[in-house]
N, C-alpha and C. Protein backbone atom coordinates (compact mmCIF):
# COMPACT_ATOMS: atom_id res chain seq x y z
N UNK A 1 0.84 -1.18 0.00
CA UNK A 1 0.00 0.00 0.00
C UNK A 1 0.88 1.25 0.00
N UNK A 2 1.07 2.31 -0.58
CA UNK A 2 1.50 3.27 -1.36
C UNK A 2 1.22 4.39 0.15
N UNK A 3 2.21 5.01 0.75
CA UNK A 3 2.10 5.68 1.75
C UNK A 3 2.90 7.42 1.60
N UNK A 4 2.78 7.94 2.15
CA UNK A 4 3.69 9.33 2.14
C UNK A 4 4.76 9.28 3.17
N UNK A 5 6.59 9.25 2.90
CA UNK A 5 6.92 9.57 3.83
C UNK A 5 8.17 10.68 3.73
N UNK A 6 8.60 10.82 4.90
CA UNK A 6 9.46 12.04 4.82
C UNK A 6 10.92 12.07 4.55
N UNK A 7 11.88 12.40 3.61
CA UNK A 7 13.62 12.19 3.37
C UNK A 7 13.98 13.27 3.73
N UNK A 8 15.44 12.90 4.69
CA UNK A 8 16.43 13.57 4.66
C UNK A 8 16.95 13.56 3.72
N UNK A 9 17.48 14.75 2.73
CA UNK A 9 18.12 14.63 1.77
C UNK A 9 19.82 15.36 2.06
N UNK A 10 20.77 15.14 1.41
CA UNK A 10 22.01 15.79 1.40
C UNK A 10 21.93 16.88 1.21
N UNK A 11 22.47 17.94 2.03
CA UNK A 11 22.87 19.27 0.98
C UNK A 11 22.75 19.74 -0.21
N UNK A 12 22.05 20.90 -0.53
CA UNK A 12 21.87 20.68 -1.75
C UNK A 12 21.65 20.14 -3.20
N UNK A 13 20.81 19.09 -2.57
CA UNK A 13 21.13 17.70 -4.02
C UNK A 13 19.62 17.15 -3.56
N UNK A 14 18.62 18.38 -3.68
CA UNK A 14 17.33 17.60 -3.41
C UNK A 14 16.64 17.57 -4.68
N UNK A 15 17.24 18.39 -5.54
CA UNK A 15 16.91 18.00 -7.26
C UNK A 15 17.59 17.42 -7.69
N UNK A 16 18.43 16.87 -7.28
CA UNK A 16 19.17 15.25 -7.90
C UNK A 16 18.44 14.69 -7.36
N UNK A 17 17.95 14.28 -6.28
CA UNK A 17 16.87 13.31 -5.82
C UNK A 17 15.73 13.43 -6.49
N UNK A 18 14.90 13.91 -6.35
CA UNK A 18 13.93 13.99 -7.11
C UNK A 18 14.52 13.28 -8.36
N UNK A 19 15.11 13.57 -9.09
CA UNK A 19 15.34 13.04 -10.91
C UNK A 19 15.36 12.14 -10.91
N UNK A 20 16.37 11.50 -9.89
CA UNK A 20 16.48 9.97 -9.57
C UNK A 20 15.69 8.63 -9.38
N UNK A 21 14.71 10.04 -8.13
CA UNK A 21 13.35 8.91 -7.41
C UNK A 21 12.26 8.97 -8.22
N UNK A 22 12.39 10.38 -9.65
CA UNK A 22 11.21 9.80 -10.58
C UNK A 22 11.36 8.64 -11.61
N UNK A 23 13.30 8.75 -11.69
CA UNK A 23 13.22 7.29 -12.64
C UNK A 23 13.10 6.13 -12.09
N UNK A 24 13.18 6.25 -10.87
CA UNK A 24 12.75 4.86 -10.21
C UNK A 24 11.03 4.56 -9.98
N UNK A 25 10.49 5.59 -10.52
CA UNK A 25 8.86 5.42 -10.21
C UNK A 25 8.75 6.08 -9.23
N UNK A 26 9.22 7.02 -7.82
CA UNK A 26 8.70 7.14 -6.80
C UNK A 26 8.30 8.71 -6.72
N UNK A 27 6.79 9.02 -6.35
CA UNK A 27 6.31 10.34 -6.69
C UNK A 27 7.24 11.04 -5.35
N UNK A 28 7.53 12.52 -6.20
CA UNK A 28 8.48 13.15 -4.97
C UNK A 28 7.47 14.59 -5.31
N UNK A 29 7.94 15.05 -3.67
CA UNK A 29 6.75 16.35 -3.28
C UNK A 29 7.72 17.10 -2.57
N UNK A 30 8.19 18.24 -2.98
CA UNK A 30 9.06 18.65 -2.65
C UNK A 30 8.66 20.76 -2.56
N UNK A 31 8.01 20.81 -1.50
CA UNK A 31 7.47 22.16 -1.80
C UNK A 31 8.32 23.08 -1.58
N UNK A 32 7.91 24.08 -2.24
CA UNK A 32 8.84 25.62 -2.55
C UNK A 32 8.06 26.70 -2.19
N UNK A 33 8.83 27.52 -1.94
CA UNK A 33 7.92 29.13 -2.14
C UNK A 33 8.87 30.36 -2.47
N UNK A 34 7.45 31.36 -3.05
CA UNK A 34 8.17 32.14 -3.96
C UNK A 34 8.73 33.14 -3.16
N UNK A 35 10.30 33.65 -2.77
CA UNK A 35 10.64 35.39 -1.81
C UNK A 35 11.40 36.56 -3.29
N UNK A 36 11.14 37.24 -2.61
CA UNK A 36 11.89 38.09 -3.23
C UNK A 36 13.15 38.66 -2.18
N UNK A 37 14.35 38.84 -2.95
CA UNK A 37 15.63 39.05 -2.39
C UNK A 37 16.50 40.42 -3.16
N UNK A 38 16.93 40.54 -2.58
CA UNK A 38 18.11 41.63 -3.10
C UNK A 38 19.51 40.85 -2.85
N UNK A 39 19.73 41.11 -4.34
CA UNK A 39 20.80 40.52 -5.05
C UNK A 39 21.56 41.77 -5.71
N UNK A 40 22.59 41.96 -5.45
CA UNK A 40 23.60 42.84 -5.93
C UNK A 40 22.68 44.00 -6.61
N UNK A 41 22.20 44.57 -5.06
CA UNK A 41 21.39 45.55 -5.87
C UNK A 41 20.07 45.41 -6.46
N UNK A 42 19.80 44.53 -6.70
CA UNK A 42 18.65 44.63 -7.97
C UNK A 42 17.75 43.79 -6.69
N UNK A 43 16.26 43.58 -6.92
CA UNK A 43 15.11 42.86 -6.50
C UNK A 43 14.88 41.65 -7.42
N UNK A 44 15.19 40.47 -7.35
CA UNK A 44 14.44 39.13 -8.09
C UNK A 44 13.84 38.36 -6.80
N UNK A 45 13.42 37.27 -8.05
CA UNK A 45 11.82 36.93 -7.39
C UNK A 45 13.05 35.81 -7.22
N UNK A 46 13.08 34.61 -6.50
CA UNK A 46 13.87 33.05 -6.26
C UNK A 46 12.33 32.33 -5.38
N UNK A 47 12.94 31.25 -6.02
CA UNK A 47 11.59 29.73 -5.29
C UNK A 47 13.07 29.23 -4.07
N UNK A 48 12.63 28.94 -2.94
CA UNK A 48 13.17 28.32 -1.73
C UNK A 48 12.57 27.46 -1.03
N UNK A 49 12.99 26.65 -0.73
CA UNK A 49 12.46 25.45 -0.30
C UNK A 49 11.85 25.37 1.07
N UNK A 50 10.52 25.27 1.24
CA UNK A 50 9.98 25.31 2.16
C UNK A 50 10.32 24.62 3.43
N UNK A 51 11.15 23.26 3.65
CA UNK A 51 11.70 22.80 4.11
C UNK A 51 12.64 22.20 3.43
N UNK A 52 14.12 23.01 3.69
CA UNK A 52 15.51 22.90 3.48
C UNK A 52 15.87 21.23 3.88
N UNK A 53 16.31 20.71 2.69
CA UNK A 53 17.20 19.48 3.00
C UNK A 53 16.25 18.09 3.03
N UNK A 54 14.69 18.30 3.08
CA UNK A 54 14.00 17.66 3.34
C UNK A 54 12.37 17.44 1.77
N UNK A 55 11.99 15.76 1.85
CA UNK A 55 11.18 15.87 0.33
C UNK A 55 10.31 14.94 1.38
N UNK A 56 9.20 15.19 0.63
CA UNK A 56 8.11 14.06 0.22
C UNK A 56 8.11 13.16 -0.57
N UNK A 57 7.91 11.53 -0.19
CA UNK A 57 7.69 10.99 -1.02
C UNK A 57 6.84 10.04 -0.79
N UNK A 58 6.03 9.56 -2.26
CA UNK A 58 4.82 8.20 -2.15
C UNK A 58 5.32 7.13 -2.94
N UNK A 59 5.19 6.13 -1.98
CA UNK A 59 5.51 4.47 -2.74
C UNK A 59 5.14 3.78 -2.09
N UNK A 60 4.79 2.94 -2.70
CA UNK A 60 4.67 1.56 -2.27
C UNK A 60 5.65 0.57 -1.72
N UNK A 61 5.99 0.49 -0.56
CA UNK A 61 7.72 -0.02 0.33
C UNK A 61 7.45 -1.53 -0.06
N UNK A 62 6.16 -2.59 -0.38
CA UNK A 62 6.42 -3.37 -0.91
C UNK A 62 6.92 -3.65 -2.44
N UNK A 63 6.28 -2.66 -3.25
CA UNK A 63 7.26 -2.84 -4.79
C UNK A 63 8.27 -2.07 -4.91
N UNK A 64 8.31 -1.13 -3.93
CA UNK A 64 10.34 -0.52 -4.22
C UNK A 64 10.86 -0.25 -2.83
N UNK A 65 11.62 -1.19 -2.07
CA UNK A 65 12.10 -0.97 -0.79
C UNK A 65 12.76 0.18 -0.39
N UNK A 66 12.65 0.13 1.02
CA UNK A 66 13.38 1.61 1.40
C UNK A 66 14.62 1.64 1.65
N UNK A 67 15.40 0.60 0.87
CA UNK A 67 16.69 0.48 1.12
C UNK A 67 16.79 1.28 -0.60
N UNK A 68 16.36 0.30 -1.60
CA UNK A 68 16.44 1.42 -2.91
C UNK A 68 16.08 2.49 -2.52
N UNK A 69 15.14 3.22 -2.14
CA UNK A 69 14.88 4.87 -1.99
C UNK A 69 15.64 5.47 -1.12
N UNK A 70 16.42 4.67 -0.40
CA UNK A 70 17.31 5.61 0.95
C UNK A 70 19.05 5.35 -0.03
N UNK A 71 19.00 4.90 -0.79
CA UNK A 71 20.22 4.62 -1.14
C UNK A 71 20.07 5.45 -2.65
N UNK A 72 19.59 5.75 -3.18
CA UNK A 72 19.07 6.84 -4.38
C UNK A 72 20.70 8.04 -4.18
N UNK A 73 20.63 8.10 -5.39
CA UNK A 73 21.99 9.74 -5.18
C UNK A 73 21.09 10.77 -4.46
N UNK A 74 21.65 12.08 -3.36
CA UNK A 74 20.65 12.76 -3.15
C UNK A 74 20.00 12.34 -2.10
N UNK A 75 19.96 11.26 -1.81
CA UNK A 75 19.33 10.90 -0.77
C UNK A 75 19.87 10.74 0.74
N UNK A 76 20.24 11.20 2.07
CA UNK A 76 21.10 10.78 3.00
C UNK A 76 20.21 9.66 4.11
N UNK A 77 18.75 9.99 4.25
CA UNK A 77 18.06 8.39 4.88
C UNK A 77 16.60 9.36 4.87
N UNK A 78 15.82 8.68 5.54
CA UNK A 78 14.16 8.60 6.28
C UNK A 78 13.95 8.89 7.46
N UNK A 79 12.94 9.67 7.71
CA UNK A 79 13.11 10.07 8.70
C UNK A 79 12.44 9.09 9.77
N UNK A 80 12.48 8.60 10.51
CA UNK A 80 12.16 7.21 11.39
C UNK A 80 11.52 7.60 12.91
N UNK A 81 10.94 7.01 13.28
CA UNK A 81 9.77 6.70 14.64
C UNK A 81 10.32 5.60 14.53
N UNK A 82 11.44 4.92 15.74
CA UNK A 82 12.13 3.89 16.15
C UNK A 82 12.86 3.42 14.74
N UNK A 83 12.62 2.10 13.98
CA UNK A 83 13.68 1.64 13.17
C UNK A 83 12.94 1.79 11.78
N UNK A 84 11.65 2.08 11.85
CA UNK A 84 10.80 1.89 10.56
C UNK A 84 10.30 3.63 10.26
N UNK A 85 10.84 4.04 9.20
CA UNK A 85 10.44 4.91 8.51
C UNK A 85 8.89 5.57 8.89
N UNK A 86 8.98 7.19 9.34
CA UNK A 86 8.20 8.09 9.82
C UNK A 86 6.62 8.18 8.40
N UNK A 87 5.53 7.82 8.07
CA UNK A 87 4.40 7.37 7.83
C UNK A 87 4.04 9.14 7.81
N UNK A 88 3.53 9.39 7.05
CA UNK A 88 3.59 11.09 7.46
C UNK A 88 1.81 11.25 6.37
N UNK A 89 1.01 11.79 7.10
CA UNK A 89 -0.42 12.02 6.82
C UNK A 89 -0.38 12.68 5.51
N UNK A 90 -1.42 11.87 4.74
CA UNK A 90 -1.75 12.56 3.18
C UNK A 90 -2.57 13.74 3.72
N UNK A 91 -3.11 14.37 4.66
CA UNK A 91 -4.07 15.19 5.06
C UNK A 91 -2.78 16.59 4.93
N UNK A 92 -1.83 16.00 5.74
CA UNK A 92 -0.80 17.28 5.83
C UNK A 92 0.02 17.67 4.54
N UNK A 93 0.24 16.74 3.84
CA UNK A 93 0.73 16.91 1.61
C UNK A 93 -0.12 17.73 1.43
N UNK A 94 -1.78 17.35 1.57
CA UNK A 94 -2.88 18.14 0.81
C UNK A 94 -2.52 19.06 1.50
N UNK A 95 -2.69 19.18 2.67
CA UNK A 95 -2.88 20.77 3.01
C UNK A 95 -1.66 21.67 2.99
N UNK A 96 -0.10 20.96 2.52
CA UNK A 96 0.98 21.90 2.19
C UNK A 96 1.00 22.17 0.66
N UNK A 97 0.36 20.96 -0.46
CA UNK A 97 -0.13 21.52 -1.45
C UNK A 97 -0.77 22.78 -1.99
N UNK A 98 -1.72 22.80 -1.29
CA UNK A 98 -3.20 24.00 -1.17
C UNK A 98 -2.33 25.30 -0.85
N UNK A 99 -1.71 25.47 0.38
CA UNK A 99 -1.03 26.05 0.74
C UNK A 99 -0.02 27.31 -0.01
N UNK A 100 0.75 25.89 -0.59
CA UNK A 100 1.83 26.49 -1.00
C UNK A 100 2.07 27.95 -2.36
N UNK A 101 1.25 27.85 -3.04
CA UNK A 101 1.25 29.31 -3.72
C UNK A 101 0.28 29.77 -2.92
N UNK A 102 -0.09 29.85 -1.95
CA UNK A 102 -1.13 30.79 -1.33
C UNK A 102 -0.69 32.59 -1.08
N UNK A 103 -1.56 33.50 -1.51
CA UNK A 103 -0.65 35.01 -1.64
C UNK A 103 -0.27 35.47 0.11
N UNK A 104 -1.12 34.38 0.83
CA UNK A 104 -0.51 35.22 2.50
C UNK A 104 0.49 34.26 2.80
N UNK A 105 1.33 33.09 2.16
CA UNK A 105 2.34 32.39 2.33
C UNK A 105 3.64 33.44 1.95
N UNK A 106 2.95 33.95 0.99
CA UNK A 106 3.93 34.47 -0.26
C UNK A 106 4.18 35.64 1.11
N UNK A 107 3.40 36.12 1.15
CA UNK A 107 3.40 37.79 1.77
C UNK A 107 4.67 37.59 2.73
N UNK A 108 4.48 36.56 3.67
CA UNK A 108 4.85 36.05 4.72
C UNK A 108 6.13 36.16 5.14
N UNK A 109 6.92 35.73 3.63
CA UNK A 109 8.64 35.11 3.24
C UNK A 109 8.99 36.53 1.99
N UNK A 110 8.05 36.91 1.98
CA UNK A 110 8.65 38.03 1.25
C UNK A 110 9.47 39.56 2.66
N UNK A 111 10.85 39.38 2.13
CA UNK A 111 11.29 40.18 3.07
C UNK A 111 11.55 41.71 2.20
N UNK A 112 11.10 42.05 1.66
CA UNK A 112 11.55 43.59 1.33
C UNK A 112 10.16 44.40 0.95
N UNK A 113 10.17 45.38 1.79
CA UNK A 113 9.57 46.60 1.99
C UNK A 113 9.22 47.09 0.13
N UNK A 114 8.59 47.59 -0.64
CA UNK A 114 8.23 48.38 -1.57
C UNK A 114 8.23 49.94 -1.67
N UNK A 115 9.03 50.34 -2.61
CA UNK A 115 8.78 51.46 -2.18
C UNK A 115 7.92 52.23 -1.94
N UNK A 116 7.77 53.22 -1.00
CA UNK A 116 6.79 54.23 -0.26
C UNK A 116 6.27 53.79 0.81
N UNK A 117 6.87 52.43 1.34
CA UNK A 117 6.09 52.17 2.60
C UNK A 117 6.61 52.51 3.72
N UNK A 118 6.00 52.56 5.12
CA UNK A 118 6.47 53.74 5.98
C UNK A 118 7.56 52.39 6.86
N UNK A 119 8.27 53.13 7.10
CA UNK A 119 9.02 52.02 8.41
C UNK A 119 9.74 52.72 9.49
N UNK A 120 9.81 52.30 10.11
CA UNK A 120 10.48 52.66 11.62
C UNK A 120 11.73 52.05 12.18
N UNK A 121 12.66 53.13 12.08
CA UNK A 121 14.44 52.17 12.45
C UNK A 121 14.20 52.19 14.00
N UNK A 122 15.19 50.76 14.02
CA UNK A 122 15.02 50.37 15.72
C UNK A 122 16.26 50.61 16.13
N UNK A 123 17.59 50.87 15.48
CA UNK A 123 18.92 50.80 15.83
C UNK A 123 19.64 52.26 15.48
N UNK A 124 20.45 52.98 15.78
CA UNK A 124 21.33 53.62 15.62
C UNK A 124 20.91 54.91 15.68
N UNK A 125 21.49 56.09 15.10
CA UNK A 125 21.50 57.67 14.96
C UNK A 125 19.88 57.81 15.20
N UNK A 126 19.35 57.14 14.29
CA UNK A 126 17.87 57.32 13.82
C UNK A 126 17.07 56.42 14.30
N UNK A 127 17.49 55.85 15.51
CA UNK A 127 16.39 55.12 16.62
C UNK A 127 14.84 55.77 16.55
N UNK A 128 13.64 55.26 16.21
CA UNK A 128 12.72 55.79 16.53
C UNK A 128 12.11 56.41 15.41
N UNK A 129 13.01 56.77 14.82
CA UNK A 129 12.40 57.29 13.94
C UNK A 129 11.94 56.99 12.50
N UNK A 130 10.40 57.35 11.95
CA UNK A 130 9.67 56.76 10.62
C UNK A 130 10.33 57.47 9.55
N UNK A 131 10.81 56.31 8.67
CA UNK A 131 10.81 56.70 7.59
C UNK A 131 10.09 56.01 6.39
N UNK A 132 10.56 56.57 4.76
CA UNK A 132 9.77 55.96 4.10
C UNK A 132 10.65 55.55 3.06
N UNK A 133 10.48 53.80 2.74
CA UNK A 133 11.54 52.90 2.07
C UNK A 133 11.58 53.79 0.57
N UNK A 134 12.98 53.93 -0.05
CA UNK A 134 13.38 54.38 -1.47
C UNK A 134 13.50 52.94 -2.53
N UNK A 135 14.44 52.68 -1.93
CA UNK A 135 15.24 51.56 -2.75
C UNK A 135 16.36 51.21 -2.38
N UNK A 136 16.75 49.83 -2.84
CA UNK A 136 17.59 48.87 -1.60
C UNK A 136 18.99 49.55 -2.09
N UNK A 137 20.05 49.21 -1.26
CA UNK A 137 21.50 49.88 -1.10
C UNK A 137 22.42 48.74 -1.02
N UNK A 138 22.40 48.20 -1.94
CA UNK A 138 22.88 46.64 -2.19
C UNK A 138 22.90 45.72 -0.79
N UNK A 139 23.15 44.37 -0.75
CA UNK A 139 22.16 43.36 -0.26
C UNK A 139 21.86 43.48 1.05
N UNK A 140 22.22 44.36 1.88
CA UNK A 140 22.13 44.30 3.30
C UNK A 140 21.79 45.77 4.06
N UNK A 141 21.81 46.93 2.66
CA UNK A 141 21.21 47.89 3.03
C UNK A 141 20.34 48.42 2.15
N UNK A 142 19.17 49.90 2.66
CA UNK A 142 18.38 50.19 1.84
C UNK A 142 18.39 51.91 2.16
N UNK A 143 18.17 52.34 0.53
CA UNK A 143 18.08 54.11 1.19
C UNK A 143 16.73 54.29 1.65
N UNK A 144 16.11 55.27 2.66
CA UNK A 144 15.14 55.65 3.42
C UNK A 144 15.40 57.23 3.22
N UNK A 145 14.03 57.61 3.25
CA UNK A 145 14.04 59.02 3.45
C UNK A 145 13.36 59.46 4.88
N UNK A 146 14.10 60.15 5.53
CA UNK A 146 13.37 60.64 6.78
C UNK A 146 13.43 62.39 6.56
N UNK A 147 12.61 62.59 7.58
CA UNK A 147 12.49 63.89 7.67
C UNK A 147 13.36 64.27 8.92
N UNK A 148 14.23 65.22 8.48
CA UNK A 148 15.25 65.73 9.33
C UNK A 148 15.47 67.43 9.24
N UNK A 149 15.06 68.31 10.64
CA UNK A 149 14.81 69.55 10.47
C UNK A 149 13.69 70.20 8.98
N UNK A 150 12.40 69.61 9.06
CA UNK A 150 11.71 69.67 8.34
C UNK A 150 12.20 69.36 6.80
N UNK A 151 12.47 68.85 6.61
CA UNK A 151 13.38 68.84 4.98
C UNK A 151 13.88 67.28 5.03
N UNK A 152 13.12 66.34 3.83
CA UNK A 152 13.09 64.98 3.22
C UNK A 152 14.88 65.27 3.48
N UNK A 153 15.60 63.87 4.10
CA UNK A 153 17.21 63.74 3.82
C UNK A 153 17.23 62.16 3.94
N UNK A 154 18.03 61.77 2.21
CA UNK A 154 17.99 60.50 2.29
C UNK A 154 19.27 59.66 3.10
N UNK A 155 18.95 58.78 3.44
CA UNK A 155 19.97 57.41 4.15
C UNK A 155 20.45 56.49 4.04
N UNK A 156 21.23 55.59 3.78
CA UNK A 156 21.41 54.62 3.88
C UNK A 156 21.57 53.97 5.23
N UNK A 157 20.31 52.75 5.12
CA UNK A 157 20.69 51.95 6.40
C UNK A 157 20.57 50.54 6.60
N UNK A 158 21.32 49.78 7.52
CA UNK A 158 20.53 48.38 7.56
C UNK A 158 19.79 47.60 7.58
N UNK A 159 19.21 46.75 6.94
CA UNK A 159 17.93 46.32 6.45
C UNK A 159 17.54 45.95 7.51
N UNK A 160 18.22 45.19 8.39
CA UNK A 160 17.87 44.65 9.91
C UNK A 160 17.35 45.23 10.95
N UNK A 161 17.89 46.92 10.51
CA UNK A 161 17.28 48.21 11.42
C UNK A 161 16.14 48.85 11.15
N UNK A 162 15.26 48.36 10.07
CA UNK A 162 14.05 48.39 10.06
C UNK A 162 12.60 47.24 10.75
N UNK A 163 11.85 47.70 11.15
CA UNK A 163 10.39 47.09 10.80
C UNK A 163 9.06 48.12 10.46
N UNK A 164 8.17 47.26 9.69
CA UNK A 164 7.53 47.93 8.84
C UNK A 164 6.34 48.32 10.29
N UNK A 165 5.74 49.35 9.58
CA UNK A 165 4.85 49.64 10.75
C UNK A 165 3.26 49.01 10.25
């Protein structure tokens, strides 16, 4: 009987697994989601793996053992409840399926501010004070405009020293 269960996979090599465990027949579920990042400057969209290092998979352990599926390239073992491989609910697939492009998932893992939105630095010179996001200042900072002696003066600051209000 054909069950869902959970792989540890190696470092980076969970799309070698997958390739592998589809030529062997075994369905792999391997969810992603979409962030946006700052990359040398610029904003792109990247898919990241919802759980790092780790897949879904369905088979049948009587027509393809879990010694073939744990021994697959890509593969490092199963995740186990005592000596026999962890049994993991089709209720919880469906509902990380459904899930997974959902726009308040998305919202969630999306870490960068748009411009004109208001934010508030928590660290340094400008503790306390609201400003309003410009555009990022390559990958770890962003310019802000605050108001300083009545008169817009832009900033550069750490992305970390913001939260949005």
């Amino acid at each position: 009987m054909k069950d869902w269960y959970l792989l540890y996979c190696k470092r980076s090599e969970q799309e070698r697994a997958v390739i592998n465990l589809d030529r062997q027949g075994v369905e792999c579920y391997y969810p992603q989601v979409t962030v946006e990042k700052i990359i040398r400057g610029k904003r792109i969209t990247d898919f990241e793996p919802l759980f790092p290092s780790y897949m879904f998979v369905y088979f049948d352990p009587e027509a393809i053992s879990y010694t073939t599926v744990r021994s697959t390239r890509g593969v490092a073992d199963f995740i186990r409840q005592g000596a026999k491989p962890q049994v993991v609910s089709p209720d919880l697939i469906y509902g990380l399926m459904m899930n997974e492009d959902s726009e308040e998932q998305q919202a969630k893992l999306t870490n960068l501010p748009k411009p004109g939105d208001t934010l508030k630095l928590t660290q340094g010179q400008f503790k306390g004070i609201e400003a309003i996001y410009q555009e990022p200042d390559g990958e770890k900072r962003s310019f802000m405009l605050i108001n300083l002696l009545g008169r817009p003066v832009k900033v550069s600051v750490q992305n970390e020293d913001l939260i949005k209000l």
